[in-house]
C-alpha atoms as a PDB file:
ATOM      1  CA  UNK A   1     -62.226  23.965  19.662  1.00  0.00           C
ATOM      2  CA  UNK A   2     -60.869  25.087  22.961  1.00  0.00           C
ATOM      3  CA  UNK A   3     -61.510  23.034  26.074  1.00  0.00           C
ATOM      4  CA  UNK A   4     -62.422  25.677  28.654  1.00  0.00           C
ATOM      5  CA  UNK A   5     -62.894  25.149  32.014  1.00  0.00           C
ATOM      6  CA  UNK A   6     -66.388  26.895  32.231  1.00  0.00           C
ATOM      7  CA  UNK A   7     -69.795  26.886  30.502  1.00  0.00           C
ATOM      8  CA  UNK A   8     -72.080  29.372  30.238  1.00  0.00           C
ATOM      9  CA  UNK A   9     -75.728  29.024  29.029  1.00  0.00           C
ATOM     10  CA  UNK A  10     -77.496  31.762  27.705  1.00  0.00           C
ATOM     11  CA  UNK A  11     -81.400  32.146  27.657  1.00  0.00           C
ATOM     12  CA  UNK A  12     -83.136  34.027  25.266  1.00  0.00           C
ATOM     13  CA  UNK A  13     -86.471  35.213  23.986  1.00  0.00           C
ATOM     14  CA  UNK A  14     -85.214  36.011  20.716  1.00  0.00           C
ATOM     15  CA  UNK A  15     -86.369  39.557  21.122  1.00  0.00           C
ATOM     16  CA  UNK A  16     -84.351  42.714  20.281  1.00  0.00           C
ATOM     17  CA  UNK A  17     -82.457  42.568  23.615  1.00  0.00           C
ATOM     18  CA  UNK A  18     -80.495  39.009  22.133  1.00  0.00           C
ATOM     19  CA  UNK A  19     -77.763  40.775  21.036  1.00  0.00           C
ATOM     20  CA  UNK A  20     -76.743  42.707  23.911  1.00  0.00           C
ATOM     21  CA  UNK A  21     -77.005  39.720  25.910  1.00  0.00           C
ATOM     22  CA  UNK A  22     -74.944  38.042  23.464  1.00  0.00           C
ATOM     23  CA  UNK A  23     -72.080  40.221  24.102  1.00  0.00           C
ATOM     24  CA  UNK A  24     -72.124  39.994  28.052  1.00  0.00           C
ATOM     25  CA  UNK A  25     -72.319  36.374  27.395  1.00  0.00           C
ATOM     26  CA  UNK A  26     -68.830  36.580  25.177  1.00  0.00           C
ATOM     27  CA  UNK A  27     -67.323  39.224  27.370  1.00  0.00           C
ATOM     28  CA  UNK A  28     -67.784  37.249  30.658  1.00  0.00           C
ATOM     29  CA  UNK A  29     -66.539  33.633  28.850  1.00  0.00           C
ATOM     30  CA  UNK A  30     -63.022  35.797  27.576  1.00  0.00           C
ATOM     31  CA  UNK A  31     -62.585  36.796  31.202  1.00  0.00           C
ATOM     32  CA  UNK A  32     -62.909  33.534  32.649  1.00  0.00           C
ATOM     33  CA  UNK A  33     -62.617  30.883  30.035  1.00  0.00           C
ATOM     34  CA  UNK A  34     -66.000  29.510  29.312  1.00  0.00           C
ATOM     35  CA  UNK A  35     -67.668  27.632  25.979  1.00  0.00           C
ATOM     36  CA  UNK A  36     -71.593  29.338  25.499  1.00  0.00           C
ATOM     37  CA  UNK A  37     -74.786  27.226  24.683  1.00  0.00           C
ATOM     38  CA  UNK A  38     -77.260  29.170  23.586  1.00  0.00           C
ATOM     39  CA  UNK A  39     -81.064  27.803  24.019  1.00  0.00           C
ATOM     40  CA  UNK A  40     -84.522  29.299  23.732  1.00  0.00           C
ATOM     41  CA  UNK A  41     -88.036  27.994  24.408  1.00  0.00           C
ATOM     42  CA  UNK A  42     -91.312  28.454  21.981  1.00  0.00           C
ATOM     43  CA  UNK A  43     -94.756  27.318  23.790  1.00  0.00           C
ATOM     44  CA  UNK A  44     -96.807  25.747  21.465  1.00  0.00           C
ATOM     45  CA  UNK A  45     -99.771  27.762  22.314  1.00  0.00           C
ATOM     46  CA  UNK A  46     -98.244  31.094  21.208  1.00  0.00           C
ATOM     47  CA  UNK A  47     -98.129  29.636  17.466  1.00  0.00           C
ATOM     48  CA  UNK A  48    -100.565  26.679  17.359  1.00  0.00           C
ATOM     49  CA  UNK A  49    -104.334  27.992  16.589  1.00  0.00           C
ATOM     50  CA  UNK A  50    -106.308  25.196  15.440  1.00  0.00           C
ATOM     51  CA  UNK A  51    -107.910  22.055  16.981  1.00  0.00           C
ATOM     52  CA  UNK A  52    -106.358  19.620  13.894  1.00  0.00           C
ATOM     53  CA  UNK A  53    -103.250  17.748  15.357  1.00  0.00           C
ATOM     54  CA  UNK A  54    -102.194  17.616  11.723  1.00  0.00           C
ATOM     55  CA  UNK A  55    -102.373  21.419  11.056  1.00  0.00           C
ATOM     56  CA  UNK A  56    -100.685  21.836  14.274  1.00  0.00           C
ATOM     57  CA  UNK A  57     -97.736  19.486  13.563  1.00  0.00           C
ATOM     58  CA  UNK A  58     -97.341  21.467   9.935  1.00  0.00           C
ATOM     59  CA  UNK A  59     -97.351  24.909  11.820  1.00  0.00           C
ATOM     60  CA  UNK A  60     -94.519  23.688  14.150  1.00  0.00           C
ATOM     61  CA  UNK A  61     -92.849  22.619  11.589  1.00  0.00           C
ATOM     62  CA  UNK A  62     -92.827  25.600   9.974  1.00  0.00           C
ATOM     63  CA  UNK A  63     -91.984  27.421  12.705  1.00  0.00           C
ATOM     64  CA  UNK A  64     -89.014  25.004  13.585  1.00  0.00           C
ATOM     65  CA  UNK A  65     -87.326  26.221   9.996  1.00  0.00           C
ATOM     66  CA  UNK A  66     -87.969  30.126  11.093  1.00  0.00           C
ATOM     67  CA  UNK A  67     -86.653  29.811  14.777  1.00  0.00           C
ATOM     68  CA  UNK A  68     -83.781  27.992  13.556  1.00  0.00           C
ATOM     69  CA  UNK A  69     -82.914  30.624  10.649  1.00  0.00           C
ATOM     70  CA  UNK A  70     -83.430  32.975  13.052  1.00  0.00           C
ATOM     71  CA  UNK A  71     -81.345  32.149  16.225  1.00  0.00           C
ATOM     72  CA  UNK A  72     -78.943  31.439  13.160  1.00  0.00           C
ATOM     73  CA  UNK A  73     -78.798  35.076  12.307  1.00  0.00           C
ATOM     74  CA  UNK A  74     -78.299  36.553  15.440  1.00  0.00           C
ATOM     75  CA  UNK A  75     -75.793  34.295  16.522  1.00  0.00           C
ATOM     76  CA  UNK A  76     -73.160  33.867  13.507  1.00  0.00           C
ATOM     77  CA  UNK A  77     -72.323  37.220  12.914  1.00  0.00           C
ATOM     78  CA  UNK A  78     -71.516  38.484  16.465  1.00  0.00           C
ATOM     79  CA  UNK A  79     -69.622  35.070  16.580  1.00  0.00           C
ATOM     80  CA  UNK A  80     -67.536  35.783  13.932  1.00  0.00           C
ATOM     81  CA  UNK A  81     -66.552  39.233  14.902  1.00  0.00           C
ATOM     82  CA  UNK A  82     -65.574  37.920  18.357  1.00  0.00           C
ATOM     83  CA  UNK A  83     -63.857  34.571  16.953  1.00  0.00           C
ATOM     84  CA  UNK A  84     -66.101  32.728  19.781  1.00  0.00           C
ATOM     85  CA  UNK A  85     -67.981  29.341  18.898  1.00  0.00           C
ATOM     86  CA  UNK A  86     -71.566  29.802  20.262  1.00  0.00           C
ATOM     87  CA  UNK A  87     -73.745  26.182  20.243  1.00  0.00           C
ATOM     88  CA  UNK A  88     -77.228  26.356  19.944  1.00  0.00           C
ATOM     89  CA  UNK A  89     -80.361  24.983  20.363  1.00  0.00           C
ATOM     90  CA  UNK A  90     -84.050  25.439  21.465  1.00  0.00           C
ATOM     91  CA  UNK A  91     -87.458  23.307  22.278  1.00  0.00           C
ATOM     92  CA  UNK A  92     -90.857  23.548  21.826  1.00  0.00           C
ATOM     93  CA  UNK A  93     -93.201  22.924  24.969  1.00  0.00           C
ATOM     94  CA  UNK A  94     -93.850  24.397  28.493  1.00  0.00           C
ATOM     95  CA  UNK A  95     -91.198  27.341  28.867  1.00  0.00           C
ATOM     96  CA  UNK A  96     -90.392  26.456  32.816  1.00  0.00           C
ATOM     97  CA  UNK A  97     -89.936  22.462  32.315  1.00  0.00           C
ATOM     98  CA  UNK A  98     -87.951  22.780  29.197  1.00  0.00           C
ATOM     99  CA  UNK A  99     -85.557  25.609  30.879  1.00  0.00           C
ATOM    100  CA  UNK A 100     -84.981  23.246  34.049  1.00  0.00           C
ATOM    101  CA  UNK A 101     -84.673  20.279  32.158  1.00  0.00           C
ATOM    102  CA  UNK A 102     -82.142  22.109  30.044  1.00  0.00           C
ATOM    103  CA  UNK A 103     -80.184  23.138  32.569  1.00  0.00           C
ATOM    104  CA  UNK A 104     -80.136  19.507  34.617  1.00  0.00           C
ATOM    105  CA  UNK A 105     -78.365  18.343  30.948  1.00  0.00           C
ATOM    106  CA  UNK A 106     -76.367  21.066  30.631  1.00  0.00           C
ATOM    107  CA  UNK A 107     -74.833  21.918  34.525  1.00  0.00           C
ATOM    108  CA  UNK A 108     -73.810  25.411  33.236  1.00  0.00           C
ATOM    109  CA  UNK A 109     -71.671  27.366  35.920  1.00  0.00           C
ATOM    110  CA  UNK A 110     -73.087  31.052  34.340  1.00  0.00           C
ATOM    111  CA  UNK A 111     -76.761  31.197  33.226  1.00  0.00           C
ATOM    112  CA  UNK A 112     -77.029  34.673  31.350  1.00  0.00           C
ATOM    113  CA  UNK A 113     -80.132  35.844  30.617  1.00  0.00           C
ATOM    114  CA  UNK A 114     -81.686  39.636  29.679  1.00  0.00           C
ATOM    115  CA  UNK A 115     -83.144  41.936  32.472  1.00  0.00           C
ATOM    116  CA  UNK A 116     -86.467  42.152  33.540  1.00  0.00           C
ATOM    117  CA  UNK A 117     -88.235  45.461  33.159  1.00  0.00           C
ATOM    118  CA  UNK A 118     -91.709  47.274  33.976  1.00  0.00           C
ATOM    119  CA  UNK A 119     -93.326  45.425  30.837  1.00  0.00           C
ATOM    120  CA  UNK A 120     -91.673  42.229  30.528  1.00  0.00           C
ATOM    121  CA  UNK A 121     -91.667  40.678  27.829  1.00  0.00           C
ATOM    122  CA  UNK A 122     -93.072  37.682  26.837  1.00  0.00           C
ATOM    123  CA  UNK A 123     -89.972  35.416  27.779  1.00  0.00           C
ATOM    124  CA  UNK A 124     -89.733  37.382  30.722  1.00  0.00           C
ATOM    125  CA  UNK A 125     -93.612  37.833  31.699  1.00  0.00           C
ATOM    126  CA  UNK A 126     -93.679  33.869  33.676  1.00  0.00           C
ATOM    127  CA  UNK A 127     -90.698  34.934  36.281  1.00  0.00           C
ATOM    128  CA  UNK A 128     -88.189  33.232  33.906  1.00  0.00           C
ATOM    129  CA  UNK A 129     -85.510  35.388  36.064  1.00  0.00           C
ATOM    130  CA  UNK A 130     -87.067  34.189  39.669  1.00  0.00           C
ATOM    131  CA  UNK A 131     -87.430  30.819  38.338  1.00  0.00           C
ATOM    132  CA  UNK A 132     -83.855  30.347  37.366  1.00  0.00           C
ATOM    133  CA  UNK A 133     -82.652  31.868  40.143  1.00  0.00           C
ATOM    134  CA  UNK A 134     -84.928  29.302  42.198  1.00  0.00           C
ATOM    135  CA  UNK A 135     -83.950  26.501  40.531  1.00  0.00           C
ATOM    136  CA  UNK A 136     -79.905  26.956  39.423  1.00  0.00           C
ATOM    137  CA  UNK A 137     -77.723  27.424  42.617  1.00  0.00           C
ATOM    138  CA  UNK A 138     -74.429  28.732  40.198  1.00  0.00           C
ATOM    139  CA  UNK A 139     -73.793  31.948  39.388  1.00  0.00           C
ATOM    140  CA  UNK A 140     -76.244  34.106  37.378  1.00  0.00           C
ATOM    141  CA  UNK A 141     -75.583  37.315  34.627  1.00  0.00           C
ATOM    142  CA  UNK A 142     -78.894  39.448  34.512  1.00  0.00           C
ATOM    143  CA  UNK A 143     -78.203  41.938  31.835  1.00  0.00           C
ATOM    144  CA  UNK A 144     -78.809  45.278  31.037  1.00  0.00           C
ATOM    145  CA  UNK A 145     -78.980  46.512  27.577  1.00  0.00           C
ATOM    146  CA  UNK A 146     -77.999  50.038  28.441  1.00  0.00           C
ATOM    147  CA  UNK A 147     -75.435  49.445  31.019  1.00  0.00           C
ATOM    148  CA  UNK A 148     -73.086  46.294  30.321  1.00  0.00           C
ATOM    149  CA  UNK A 149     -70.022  44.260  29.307  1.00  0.00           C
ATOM    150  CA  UNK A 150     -68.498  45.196  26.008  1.00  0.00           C
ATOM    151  CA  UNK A 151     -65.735  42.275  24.387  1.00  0.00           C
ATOM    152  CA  UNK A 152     -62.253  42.680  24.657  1.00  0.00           C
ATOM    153  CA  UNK A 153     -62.896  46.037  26.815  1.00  0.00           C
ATOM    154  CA  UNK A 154     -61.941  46.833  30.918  1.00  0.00           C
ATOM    155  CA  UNK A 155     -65.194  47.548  32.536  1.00  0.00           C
ATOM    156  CA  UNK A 156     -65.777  48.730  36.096  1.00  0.00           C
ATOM    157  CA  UNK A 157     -66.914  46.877  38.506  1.00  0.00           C
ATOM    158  CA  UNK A 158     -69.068  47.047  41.927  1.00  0.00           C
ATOM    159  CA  UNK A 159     -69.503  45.253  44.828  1.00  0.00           C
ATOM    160  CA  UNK A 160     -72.881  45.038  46.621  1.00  0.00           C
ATOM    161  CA  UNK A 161     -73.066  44.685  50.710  1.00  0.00           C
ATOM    162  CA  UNK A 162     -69.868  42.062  51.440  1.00  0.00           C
ATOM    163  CA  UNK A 163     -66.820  43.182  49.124  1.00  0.00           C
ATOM    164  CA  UNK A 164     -64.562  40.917  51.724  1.00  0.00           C
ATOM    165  CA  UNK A 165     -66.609  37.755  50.936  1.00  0.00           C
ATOM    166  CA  UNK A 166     -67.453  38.375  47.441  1.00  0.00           C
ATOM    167  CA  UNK A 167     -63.669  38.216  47.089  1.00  0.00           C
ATOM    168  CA  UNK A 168     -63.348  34.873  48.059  1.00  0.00           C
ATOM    169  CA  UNK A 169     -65.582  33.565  45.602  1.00  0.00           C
ATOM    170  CA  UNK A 170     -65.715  31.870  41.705  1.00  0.00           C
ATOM    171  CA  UNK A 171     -64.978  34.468  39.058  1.00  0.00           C
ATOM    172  CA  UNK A 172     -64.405  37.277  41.421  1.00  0.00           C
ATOM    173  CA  UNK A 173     -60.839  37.148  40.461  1.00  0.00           C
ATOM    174  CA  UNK A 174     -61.245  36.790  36.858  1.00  0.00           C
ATOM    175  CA  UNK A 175     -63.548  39.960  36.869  1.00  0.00           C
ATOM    176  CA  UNK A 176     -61.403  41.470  38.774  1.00  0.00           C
ATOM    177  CA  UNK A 177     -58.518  41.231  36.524  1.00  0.00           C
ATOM    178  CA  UNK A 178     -60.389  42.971  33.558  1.00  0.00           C
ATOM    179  CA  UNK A 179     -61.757  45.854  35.042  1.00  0.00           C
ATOM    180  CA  UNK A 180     -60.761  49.312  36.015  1.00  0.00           C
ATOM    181  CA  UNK A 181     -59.198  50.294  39.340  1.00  0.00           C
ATOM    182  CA  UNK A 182     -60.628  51.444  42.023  1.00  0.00           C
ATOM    183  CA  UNK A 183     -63.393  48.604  42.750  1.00  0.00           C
ATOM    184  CA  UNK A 184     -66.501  50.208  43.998  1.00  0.00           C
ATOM    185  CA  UNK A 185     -68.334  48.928  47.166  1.00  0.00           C
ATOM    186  CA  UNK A 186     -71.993  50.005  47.682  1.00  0.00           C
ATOM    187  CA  UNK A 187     -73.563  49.087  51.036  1.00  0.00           C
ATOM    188  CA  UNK A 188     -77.291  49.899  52.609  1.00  0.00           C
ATOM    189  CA  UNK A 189     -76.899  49.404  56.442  1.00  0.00           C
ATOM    190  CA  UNK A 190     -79.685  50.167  59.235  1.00  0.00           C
ATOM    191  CA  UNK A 191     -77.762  53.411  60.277  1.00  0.00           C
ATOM    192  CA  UNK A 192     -74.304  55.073  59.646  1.00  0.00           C
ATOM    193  CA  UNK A 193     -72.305  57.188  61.771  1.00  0.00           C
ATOM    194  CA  UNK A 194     -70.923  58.856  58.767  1.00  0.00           C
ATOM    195  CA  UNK A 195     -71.853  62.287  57.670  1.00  0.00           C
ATOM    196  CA  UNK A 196     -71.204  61.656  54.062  1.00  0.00           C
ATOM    197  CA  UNK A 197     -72.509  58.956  51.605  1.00  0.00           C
ATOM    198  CA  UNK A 198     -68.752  58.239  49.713  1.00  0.00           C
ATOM    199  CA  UNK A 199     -65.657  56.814  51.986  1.00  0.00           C
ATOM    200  CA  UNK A 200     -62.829  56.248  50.189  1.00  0.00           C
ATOM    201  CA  UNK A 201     -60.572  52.893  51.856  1.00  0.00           C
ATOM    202  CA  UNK A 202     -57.178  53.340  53.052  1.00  0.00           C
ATOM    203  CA  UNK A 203     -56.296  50.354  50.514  1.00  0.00           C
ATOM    204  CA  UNK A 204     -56.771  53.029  47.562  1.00  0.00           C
ATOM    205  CA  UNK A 205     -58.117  50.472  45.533  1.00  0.00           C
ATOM    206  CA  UNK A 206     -61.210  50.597  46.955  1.00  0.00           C
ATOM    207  CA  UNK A 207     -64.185  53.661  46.950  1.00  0.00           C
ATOM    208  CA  UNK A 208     -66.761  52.559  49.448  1.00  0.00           C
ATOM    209  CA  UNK A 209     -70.133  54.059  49.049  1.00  0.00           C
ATOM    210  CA  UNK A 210     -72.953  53.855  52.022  1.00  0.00           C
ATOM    211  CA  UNK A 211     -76.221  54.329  52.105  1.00  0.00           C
ATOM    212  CA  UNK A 212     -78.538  54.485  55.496  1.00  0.00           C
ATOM    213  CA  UNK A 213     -81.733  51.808  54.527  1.00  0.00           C
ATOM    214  CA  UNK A 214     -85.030  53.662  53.398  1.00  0.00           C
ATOM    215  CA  UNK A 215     -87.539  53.370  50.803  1.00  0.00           C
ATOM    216  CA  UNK A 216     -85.553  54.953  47.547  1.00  0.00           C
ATOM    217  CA  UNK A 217     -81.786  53.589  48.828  1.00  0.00           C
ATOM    218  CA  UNK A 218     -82.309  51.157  46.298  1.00  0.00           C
ATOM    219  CA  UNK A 219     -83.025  54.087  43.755  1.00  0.00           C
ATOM    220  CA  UNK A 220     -80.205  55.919  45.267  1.00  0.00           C
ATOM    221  CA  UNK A 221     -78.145  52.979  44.866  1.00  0.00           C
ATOM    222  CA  UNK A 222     -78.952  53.016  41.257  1.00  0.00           C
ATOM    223  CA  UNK A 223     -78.522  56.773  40.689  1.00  0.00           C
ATOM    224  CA  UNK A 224     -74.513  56.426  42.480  1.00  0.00           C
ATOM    225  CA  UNK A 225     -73.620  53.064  39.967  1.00  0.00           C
ATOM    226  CA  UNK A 226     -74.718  55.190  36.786  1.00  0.00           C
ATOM    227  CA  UNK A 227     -73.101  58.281  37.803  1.00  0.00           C
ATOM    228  CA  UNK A 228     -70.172  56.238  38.993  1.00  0.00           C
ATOM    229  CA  UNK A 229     -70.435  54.131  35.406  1.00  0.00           C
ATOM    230  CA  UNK A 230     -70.297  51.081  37.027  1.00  0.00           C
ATOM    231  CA  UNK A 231     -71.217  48.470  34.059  1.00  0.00           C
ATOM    232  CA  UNK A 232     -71.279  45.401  36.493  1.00  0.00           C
ATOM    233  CA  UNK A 233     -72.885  44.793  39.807  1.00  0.00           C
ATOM    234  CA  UNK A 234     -71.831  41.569  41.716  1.00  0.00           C
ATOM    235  CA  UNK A 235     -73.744  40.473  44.671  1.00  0.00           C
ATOM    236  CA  UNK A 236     -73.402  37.486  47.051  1.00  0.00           C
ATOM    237  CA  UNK A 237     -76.026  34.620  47.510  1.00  0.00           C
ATOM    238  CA  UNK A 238     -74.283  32.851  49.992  1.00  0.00           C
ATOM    239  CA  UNK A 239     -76.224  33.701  52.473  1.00  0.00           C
ATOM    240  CA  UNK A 240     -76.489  32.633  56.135  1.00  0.00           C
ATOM    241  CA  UNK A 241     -79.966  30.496  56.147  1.00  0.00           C
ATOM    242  CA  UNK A 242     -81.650  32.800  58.812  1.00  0.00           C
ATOM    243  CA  UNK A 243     -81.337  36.025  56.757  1.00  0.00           C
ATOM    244  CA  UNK A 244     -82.532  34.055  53.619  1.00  0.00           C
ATOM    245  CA  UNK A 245     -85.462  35.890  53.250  1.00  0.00           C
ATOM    246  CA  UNK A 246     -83.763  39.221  53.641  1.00  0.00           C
ATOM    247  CA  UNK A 247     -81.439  38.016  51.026  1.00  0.00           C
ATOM    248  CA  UNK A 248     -83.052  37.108  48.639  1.00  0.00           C
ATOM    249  CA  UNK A 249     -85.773  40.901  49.033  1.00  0.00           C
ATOM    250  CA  UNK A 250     -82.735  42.595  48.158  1.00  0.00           C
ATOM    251  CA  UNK A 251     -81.642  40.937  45.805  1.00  0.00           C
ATOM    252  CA  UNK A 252     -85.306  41.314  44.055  1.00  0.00           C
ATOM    253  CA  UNK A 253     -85.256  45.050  45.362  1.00  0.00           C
ATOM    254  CA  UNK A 254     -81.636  45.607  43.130  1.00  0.00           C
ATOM    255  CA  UNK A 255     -82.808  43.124  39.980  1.00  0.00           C
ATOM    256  CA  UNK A 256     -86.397  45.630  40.510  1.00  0.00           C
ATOM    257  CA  UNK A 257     -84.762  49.184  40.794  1.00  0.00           C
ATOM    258  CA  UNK A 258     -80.859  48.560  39.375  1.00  0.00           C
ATOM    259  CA  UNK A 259     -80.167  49.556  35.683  1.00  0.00           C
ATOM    260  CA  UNK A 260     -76.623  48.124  35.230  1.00  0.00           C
ATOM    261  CA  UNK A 261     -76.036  44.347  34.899  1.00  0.00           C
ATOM    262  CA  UNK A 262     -76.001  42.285  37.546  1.00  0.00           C
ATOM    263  CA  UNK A 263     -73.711  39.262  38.588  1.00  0.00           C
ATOM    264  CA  UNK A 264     -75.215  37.000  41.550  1.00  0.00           C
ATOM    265  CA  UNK A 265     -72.552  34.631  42.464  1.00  0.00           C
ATOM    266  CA  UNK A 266     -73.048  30.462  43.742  1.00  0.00           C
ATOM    267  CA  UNK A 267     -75.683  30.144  46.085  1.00  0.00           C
ATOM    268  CA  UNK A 268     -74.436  28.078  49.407  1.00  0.00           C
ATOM    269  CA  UNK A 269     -75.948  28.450  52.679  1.00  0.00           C
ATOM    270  CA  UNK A 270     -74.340  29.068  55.784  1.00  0.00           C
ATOM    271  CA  UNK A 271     -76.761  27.312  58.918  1.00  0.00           C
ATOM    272  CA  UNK A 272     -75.726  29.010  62.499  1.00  0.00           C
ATOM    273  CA  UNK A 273     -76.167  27.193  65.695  1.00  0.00           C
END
């Protein structure tokens, strides 16, 4: 098997949305050279209804042989078609505590996982995408299932607030080398000067989009990346620590009101004297 130099770790709820996270998860490993682990949590309460310890020890049991059939089916046929080895696993017990302690083991540098929406589901439902955030400071994929990465395809790509930095930073190349020119650069600033909401760079490579701060510039900002078919948003959590909290409300605000898939980079902080 190849040694790459990355891992990625994929979290599922084994709902319908698997697949298409799937395939972000193999696009983004061909782009920068990552092996995939694959893991899912089952609480106990969701399939244990009786008081008996025995009956309860049959019953997740039972449902050990299903889950593993299952995340078997979903995961060796879109392996195969992509020629892309895809380890797996998944635990029984509290969905939080098994998710950190998964990812202490595993030090993944990409943690992949579906997008929330208005009714989340039930992986989704205890701020699985908050917590992970929270608790894994490397980069994170939060997918969409309408607008995303496709294998073996170029793919274009937007920047969110700090195209300059974001540039510096792990993977930015990689993507970079994979997707269609001209980048896009999306900004919301206080106020603009500028009488239009598109400036195109003098670089060419670059169409720069602005947008004065309000209450729907985050719904504007969504409207411009679908019309603009941008399939990937990447946005910077190094942050400096006094705008934190202004951080990370955007970053909520865009993972709230943003349709395409979304790529927050390494969190570092920057302190200020």
């Amino acid at each position: 098997m190849k040694n790459n130099k990355y891992k990625i770790l994929v979290l599922s709820d084994l709902k319908e949305k698997t697949n298409s996270t799937l395939k972000n998860a193999i696009s983004l490993s061909k782009m920068i050279g990552a092996n995939i682990e694959f893991f899912h949590v089952k609480k106990p309460i969701d399939i244990v209804e009786t008081d008996s310890q025995l009956s309860a020890i049959r019953t997740i049991n039972k449902e050990y042989i299903v889950i593993k059939k299952k995340i078997q089916n979903l995961i060796e046929p879109i392996s195969k078609d992509y020629n892309v080895n895809i380890s797996r696993s998944f635990a029984f017990g509290n969905l939080k505590s098994e998710i950190e302690n998964y990812i202490k083991v595993s030090q993944p540098d990409v943690i992949v996982l579906g997008k929330r929406n208005h009714k989340p589901l039930s992986f989704i439902r205890e701020n699985i995408t908050d917590f992970v955030l929270n608790v894994h400071k490397g980069a994170v994929l939060i997918v969409s299932d309408t607008y995303g990465l496709e294998p073996n395809e170029e793919f274009i790509l937007g920047f969110f607030n700090n195209e300059k930095q974001l540039l510096s930073l792990n993977f930015t190349n990689e993507l970079i080398g994979h997707t269609n020119l001209p980048l896009k650069s999306f900004r919301i600033v206080d106020k603009t000067n500028c009488n239009k909401e598109k400036l195109i760079s003098t670089t060419n490579k670059t169409v720069d989009y602005v947008f004065e701060k309000s209450d729907s510039a985050f719904n504007t900002l969504s409207s411009y990346l679908i019309k603009n078919k941008v399939n990937l948003l990447c946005i910077n959590r190094e942050s400096n620590i006094e705008k934190q909290s202004i951080i990370k409300s955007e970053i909520n605000n865009i993972i709230n009101k943003v349709s395409v898939s979304l790529f927050l980079t390494n969190e570092r902080h920057i302190i200020t004297n």
